[in-house]
N, C-alpha and C. Protein backbone atom coordinates (compact mmCIF):
# COMPACT_ATOMS: atom_id res chain seq x y z
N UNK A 1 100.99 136.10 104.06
CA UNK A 1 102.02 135.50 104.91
C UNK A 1 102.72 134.38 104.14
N UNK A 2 103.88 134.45 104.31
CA UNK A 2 104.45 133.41 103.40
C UNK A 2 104.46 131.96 104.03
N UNK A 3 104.97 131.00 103.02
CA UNK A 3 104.36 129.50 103.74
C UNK A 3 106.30 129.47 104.69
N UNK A 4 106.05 128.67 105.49
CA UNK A 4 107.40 129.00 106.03
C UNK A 4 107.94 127.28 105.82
N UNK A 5 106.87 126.25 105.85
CA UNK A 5 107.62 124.78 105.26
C UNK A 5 107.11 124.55 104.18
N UNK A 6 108.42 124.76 103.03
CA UNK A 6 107.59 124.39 101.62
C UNK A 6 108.89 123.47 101.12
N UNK A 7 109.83 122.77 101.73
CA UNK A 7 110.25 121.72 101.71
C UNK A 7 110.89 121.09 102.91
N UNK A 8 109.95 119.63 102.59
CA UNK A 8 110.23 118.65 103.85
C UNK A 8 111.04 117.58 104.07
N UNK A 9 112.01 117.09 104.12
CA UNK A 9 112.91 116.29 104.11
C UNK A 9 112.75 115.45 105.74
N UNK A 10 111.90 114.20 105.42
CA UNK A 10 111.83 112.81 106.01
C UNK A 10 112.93 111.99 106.13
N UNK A 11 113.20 111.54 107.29
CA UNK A 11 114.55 111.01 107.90
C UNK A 11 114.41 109.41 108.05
N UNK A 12 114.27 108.45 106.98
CA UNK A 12 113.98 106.87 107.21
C UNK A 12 114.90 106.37 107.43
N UNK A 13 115.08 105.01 108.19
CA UNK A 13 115.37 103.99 108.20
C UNK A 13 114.94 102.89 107.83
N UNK A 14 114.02 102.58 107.70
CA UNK A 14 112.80 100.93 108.22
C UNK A 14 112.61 100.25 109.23
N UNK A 15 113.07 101.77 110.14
CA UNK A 15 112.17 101.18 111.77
C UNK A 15 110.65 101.55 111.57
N UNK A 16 109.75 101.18 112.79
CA UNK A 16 108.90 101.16 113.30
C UNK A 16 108.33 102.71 113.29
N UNK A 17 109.77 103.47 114.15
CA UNK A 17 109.73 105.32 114.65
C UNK A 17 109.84 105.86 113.10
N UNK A 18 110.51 105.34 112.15
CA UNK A 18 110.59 106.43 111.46
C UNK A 18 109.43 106.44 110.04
N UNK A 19 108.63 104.91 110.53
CA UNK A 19 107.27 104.93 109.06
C UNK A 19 106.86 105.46 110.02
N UNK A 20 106.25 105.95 111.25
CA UNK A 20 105.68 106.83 112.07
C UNK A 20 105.94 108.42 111.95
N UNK A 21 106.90 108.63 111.46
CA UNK A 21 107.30 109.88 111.01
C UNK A 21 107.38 110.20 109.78
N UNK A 22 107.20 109.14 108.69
CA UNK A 22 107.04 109.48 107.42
C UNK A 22 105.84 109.62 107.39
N UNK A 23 104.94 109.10 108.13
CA UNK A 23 103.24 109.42 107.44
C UNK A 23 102.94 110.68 108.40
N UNK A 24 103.76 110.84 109.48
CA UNK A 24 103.47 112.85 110.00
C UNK A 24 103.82 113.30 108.76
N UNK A 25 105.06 113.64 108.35
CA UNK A 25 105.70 114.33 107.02
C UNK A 25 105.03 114.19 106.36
N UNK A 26 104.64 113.31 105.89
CA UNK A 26 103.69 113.38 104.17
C UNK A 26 102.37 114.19 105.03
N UNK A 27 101.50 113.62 105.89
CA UNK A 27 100.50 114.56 106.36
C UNK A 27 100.59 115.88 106.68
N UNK A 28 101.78 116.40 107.50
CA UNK A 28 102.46 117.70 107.26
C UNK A 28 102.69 118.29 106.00
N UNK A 29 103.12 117.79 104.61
CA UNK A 29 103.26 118.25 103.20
C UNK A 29 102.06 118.23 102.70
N UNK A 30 101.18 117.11 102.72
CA UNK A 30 99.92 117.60 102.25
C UNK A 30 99.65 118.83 102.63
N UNK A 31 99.05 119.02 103.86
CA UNK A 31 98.45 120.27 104.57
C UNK A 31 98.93 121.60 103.88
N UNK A 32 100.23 121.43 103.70
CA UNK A 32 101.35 122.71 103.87
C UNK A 32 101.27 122.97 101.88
N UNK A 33 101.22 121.71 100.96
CA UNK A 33 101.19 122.02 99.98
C UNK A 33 103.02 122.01 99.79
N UNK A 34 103.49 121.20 100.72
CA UNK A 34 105.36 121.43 100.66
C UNK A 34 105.54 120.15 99.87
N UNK A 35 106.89 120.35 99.28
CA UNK A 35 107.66 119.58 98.21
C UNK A 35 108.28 118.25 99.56
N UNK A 36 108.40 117.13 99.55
CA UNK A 36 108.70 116.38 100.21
C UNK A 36 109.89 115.37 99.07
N UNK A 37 110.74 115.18 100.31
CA UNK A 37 112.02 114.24 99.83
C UNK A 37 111.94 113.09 101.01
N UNK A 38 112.70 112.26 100.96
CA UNK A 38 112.96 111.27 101.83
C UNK A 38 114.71 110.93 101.64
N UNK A 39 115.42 110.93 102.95
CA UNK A 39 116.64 110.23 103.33
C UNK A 39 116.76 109.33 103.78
N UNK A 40 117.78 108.16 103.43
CA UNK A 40 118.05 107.01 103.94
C UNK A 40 119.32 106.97 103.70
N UNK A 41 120.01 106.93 105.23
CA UNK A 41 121.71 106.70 105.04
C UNK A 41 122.25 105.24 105.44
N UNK A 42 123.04 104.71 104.81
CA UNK A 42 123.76 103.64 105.46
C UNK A 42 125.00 104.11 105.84
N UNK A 43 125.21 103.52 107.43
CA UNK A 43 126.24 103.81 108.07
C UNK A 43 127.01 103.12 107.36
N UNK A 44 127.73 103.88 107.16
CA UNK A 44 129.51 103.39 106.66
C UNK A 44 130.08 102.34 107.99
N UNK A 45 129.45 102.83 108.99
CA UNK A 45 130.52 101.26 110.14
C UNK A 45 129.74 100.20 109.83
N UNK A 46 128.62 100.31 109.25
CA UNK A 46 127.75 98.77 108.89
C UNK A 46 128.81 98.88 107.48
N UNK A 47 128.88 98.73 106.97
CA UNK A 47 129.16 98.52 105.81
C UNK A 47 130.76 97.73 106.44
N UNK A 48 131.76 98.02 106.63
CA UNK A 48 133.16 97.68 107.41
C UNK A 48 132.26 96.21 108.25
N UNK A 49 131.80 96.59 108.95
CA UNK A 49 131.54 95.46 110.04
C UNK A 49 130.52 94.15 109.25
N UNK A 50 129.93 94.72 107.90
CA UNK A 50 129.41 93.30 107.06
C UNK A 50 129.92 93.14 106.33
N UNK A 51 131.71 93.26 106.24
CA UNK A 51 131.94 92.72 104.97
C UNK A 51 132.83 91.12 105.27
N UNK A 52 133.37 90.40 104.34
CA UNK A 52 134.17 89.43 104.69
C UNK A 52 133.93 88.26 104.39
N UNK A 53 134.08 87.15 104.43
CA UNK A 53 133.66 85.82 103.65
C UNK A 53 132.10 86.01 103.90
N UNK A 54 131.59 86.12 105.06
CA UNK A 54 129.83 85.76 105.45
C UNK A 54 129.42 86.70 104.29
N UNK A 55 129.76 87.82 103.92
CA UNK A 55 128.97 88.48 103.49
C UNK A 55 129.01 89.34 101.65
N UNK A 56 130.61 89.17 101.97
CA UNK A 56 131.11 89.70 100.40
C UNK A 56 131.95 90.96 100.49
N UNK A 57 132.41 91.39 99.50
CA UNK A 57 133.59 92.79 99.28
C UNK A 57 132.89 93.81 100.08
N UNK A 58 133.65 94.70 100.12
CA UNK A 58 132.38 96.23 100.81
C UNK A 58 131.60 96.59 99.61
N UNK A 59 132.43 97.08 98.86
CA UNK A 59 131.23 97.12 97.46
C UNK A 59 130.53 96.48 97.45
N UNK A 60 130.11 94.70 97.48
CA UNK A 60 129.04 94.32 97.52
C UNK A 60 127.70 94.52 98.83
N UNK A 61 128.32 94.59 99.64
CA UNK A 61 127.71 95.17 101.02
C UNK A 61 126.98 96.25 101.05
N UNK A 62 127.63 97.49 100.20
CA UNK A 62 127.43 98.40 99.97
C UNK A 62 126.47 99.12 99.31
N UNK A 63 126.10 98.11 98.10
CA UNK A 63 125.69 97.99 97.11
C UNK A 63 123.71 97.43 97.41
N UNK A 64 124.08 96.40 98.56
CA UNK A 64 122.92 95.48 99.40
C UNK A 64 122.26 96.33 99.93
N UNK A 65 122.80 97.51 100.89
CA UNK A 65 122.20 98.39 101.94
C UNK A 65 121.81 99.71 101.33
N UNK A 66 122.52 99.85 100.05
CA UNK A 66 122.21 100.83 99.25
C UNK A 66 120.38 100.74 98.79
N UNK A 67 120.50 99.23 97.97
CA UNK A 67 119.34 98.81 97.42
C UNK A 67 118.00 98.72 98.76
N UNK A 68 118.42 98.53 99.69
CA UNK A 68 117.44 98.50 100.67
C UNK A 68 116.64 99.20 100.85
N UNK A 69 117.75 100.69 101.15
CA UNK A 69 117.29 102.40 101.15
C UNK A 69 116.05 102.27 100.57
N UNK A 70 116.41 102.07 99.12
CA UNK A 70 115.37 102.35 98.21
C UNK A 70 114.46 101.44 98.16
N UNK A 71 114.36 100.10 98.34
CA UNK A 71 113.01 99.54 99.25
C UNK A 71 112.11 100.36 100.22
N UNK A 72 113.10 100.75 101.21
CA UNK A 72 112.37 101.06 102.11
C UNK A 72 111.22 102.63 101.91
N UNK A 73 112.67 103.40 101.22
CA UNK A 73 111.83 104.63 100.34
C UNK A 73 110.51 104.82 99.59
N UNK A 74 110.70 103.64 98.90
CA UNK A 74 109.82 103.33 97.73
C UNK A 74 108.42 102.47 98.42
N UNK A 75 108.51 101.61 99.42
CA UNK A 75 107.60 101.42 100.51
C UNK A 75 107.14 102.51 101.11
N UNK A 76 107.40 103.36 101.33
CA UNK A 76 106.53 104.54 102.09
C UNK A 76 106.07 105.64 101.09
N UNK A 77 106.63 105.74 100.09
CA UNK A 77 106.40 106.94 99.52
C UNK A 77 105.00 105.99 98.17
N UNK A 78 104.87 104.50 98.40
CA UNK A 78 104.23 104.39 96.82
C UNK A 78 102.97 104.99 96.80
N UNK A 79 102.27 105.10 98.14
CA UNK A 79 100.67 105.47 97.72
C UNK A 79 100.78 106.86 97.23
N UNK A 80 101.98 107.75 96.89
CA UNK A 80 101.89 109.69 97.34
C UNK A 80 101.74 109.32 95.46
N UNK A 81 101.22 110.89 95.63
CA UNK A 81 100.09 111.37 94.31
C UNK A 81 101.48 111.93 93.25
N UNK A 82 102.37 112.27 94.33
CA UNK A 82 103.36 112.72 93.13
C UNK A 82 104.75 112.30 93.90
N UNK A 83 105.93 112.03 92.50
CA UNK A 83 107.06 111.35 93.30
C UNK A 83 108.40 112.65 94.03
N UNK A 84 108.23 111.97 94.78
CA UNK A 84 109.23 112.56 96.05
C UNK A 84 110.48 112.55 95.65
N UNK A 85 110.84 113.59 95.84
CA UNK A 85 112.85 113.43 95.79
C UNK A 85 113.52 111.94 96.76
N UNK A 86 114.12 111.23 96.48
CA UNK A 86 114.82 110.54 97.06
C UNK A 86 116.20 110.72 97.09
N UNK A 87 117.13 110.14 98.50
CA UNK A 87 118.32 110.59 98.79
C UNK A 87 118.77 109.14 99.21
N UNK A 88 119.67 108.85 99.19
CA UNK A 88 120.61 107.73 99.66
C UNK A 88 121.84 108.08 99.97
N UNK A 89 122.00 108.38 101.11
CA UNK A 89 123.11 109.17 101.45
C UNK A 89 124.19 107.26 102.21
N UNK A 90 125.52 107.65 102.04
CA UNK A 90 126.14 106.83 103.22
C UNK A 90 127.65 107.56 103.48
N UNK A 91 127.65 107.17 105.15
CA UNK A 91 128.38 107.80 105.98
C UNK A 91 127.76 107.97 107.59
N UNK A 92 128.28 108.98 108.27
CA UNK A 92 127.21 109.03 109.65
C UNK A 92 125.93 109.35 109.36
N UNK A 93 125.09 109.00 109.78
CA UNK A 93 123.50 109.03 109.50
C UNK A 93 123.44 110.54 109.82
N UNK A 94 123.55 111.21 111.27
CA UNK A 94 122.92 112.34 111.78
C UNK A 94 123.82 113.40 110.45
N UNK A 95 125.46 113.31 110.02
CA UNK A 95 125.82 113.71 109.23
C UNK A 95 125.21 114.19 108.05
N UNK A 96 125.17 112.97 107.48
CA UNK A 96 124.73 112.81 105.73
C UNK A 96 122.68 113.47 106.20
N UNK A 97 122.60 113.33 107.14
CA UNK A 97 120.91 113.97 107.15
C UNK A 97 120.90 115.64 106.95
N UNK A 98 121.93 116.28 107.92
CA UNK A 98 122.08 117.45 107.77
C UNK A 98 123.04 117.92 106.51
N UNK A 99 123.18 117.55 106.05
CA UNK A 99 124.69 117.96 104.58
C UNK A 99 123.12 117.59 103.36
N UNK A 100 122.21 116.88 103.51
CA UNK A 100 121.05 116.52 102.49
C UNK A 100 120.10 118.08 102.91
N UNK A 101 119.97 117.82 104.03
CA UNK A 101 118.90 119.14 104.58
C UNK A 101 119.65 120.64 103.94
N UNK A 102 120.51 120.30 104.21
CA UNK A 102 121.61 122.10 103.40
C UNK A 102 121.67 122.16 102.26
N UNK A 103 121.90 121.07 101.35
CA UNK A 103 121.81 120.94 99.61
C UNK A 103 120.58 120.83 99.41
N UNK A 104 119.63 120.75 99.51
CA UNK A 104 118.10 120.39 99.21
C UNK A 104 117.54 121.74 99.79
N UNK A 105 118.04 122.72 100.72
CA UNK A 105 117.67 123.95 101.24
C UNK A 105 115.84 123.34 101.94
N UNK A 106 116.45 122.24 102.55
CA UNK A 106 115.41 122.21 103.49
C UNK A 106 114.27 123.07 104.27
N UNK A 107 113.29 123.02 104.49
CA UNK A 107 112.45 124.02 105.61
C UNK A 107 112.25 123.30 106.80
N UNK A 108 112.40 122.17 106.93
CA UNK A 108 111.35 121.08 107.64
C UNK A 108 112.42 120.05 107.77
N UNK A 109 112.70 119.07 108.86
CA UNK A 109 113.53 117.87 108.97
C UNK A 109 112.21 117.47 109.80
N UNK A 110 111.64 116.08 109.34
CA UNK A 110 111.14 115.39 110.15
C UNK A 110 111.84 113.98 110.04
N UNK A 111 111.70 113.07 111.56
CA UNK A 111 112.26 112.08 111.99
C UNK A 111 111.89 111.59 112.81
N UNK A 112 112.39 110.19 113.46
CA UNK A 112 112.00 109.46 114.22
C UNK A 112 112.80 109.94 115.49
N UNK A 113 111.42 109.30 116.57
CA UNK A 113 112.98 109.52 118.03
C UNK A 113 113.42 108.50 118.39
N UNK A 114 113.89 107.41 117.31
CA UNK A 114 114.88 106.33 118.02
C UNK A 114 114.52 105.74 116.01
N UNK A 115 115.73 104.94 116.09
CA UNK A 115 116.37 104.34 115.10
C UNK A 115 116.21 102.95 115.35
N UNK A 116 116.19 102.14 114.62
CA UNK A 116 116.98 100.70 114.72
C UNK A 116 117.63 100.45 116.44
N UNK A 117 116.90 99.35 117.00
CA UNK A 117 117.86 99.08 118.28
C UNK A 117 119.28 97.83 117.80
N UNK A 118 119.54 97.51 118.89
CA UNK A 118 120.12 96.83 119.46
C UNK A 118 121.83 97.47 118.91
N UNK A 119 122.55 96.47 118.24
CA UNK A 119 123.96 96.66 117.92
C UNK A 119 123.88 98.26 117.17
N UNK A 120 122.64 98.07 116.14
CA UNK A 120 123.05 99.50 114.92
C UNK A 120 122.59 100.76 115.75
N UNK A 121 121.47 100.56 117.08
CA UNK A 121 121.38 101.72 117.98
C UNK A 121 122.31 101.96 118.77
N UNK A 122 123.49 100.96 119.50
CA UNK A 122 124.57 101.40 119.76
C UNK A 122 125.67 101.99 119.40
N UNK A 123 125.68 101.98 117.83
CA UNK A 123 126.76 102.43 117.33
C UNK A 123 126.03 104.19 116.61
N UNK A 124 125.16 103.83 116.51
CA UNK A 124 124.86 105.14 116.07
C UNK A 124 124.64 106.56 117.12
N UNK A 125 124.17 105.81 118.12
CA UNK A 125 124.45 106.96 119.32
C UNK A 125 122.90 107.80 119.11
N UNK A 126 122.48 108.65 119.46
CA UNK A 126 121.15 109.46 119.31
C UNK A 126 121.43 110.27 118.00
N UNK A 127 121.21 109.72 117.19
CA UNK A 127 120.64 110.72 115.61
C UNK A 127 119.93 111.59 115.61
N UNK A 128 118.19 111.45 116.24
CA UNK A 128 117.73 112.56 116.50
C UNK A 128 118.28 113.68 117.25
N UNK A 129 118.70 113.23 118.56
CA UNK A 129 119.54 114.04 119.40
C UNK A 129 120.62 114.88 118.48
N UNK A 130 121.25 114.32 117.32
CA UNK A 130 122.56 115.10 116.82
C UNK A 130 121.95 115.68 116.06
N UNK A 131 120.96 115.51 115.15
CA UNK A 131 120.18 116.80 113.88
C UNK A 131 119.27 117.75 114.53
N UNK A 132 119.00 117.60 115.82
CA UNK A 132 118.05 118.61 116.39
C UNK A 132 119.48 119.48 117.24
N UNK A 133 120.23 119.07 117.50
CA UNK A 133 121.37 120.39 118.45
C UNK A 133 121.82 120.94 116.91
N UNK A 134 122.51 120.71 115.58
CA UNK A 134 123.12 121.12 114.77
C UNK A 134 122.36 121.92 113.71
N UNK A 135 120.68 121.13 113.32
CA UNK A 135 120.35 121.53 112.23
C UNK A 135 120.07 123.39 112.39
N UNK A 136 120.05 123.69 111.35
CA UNK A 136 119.86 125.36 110.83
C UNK A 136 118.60 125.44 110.44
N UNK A 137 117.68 124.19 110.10
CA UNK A 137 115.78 124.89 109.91
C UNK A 137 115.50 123.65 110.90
N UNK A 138 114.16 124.12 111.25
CA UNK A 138 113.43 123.27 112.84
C UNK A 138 113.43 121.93 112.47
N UNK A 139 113.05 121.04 113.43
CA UNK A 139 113.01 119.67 113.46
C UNK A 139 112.14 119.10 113.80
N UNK A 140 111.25 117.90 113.40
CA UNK A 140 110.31 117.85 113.93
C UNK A 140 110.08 116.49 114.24
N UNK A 141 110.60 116.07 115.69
CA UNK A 141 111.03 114.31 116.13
C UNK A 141 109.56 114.06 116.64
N UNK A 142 109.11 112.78 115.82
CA UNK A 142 107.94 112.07 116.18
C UNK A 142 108.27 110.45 116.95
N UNK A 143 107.50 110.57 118.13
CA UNK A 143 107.37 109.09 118.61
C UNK A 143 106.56 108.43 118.10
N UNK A 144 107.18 106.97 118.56
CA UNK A 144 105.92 106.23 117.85
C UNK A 144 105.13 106.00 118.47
N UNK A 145 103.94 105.74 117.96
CA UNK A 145 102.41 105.91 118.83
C UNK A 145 101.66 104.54 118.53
């Protein structure tokens, strides 16, 4: 029987929901013996809405939230035995998750079921909600526990 998830593509932010869903995913890839990546998008409306004397050019903004990604990436993925594809996507989050899941020929989307609250959960609208109606391989939304 063939393995049917032999690549997993993890949906971060540096909330709470989604290191809750990176350690399903990596425990799901162990098991499965699947190739694991990790995504982290910065919304392009954060980027517009921090730029300006408080904060600097968009490029520099850009540049800040970029570097974060990869904090946050590099925080979840350091204990794994072998290194993970990483993605830094920016634009709409639920977007740039599924356009990564199609170039990477995904098997597996795992994610959180809620993002970042307050202002960046209002503007983003339900992410999980938009990669689970659109995506083309299954999804697999973890709460946090």
């Amino acid at each position: 029987m063939k393995q049917p998830y032999t690549k997993i593509l993890i949906a971060i932010d540096g909330s709470p929901f989604s290191a809750n869903a990176a350690r399903k995913g990596m425990e799901l890839a162990t098991q499965l013996n699947a190739a694991i990546a990790f995504v982290y998008v910065v919304n392009d409306s954060f980027v517009a809405l921090g730029t300006g004397a408080t904060y600097g050019s968009p490029t520099t903004v850009l540049n800040e939230m970029q570097a974060e990604g990869i904090a946050v990436i590099n925080k979840v993925a350091r204990n794994m035995k072998t290194e993970p594809q990483k993605f830094i996507g920016v634009g709409k989050p639920a977007e740039e998750i599924l356009n990564r899941a199609k170039q990477w020929k995904t098997s597996l989307i795992v994610m959180g079921t809620r993002g970042r609250t307050g202002l960046k959960h209002l503007l983003m609208g339900s992410v999980a909600e938009h990669v689970m109606r659109h995506s083309k391989c299954p999804v697999l939304v973890v709460p946090k526990t």
